[in-house]
C-alpha atoms as a PDB file:
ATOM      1  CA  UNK A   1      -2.955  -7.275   4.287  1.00  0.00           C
ATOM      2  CA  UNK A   2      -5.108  -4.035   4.928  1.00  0.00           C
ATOM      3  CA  UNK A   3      -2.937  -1.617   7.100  1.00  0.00           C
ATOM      4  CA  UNK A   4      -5.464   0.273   9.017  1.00  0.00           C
ATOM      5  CA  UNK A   5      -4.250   3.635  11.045  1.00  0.00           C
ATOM      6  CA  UNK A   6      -6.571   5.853  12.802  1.00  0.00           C
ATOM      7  CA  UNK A   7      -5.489   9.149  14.995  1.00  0.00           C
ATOM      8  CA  UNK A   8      -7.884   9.114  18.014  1.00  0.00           C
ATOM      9  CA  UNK A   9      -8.556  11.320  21.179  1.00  0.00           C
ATOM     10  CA  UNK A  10      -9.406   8.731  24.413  1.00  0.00           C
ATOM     11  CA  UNK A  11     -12.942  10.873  25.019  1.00  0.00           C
ATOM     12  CA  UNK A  12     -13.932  12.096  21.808  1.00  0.00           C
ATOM     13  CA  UNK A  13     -17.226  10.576  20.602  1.00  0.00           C
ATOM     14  CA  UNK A  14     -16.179  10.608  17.594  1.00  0.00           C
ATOM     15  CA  UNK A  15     -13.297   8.644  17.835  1.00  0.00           C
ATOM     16  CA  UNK A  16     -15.451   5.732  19.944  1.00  0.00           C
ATOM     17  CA  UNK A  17     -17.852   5.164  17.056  1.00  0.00           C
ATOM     18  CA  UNK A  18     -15.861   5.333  14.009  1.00  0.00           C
ATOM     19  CA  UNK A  19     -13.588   2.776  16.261  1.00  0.00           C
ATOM     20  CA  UNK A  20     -16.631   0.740  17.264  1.00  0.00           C
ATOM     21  CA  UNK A  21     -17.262   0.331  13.664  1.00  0.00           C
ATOM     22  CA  UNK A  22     -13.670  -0.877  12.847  1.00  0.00           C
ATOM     23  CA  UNK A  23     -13.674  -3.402  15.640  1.00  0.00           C
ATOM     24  CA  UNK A  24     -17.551  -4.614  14.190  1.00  0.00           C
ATOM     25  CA  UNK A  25     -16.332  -5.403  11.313  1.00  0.00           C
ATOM     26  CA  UNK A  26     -13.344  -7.090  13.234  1.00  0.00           C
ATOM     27  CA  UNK A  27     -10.880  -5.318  11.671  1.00  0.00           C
ATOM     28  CA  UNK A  28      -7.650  -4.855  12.900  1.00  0.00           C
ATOM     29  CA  UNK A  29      -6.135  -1.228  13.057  1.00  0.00           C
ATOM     30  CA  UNK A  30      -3.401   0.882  14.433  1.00  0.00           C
ATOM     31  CA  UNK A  31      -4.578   3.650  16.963  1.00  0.00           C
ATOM     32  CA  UNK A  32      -2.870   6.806  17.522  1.00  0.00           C
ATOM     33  CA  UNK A  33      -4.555   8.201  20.538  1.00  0.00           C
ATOM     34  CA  UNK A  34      -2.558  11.470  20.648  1.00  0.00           C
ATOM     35  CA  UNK A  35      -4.444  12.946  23.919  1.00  0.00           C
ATOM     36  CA  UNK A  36      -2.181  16.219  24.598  1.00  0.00           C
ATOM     37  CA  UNK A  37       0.295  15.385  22.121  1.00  0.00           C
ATOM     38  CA  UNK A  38       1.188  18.217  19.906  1.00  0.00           C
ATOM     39  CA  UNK A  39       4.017  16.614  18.072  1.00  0.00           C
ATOM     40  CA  UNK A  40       1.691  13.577  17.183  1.00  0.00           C
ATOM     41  CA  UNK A  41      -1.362  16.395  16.098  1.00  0.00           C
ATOM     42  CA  UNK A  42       1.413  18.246  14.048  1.00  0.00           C
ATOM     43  CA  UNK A  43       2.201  15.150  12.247  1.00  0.00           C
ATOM     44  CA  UNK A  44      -1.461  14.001  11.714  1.00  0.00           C
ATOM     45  CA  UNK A  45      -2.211  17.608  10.481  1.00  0.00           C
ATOM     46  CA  UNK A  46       0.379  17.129   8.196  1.00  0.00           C
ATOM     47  CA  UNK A  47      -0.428  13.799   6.561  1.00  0.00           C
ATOM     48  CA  UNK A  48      -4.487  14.782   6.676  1.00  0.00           C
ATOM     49  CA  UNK A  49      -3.379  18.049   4.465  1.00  0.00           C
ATOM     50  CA  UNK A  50      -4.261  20.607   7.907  1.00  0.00           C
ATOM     51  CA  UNK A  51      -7.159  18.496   8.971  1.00  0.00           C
ATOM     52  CA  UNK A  52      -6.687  18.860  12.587  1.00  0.00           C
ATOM     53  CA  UNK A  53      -9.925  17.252  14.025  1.00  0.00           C
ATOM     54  CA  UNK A  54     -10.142  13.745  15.131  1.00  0.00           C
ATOM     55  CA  UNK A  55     -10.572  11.050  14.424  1.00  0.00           C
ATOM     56  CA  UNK A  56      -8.406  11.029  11.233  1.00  0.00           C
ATOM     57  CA  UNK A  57      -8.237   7.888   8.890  1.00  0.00           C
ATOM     58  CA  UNK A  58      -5.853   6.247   6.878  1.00  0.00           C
ATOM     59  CA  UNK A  59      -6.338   2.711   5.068  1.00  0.00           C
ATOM     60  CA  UNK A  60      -3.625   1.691   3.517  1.00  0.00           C
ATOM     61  CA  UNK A  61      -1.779   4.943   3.075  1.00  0.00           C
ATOM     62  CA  UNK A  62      -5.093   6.757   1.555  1.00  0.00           C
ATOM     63  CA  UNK A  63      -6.219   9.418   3.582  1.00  0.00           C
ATOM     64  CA  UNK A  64     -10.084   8.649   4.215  1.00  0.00           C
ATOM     65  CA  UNK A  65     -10.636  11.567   6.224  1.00  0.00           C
ATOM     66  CA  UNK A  66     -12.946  11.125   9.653  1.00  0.00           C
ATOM     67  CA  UNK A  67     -15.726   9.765  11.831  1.00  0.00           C
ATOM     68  CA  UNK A  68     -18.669  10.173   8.904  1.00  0.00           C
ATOM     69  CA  UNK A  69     -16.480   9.434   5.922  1.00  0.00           C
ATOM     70  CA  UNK A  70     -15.678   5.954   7.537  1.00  0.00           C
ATOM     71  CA  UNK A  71     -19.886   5.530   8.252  1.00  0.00           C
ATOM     72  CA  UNK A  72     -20.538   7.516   4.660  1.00  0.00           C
ATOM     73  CA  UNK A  73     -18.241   4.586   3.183  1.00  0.00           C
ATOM     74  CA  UNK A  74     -19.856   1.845   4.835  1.00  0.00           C
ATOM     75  CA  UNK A  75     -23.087   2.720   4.174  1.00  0.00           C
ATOM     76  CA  UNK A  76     -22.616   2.957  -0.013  1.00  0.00           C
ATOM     77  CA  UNK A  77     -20.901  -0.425  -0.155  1.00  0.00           C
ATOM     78  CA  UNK A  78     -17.243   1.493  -0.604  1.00  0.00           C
ATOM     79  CA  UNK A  79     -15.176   0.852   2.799  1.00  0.00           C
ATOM     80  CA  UNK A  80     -15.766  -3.428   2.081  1.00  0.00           C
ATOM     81  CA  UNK A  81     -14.388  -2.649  -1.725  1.00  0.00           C
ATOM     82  CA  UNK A  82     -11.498  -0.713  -0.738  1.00  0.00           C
ATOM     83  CA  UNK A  83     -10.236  -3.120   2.143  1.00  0.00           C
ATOM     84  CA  UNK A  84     -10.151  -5.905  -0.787  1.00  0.00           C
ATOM     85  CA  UNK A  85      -7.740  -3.659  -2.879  1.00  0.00           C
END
């Protein structure tokens, strides 16, 4: 099963498309939305290597990074291969 996590802010345009495109592909994921939340950013920051933007995105464990990586990926064929690892 594909473990899906993605760190979010609630208005960040960002965040709504690279979600939208999740959800098209009905794909279930975890959300982080970590409005405010320095403890949560600190955390994310840490996994992402001091990438402190959002969104931030994680399938199964591997960083994927954010918002045009996820679109970048769909686009060459490469987000459909790695969700069938």
């Amino acid at each position: 099963m594909t473990n899906i996590e993605i760190y979010t802010w609630s208005s960040c345009p960002f965040c709504i498309r690279a979600k939208a495109l999740l959800n098209q592909k009905n794909l279930k994921f975890v959300e982080y939305c970590i409005d405010g939340d320095e403890a949560a950013r600190a955390k994310m920051t840490e996994r992402t290597n001091g990438k402190s933007s959002v969104p931030q995105i994680f399938i199964n464990n591997k960083f994927i990074g954010g918002c045009d990586e996820l679109h970048s990926m769909e686009a060459t064929g490469g987000l459909d291969k790695l969700l069938e690892e």
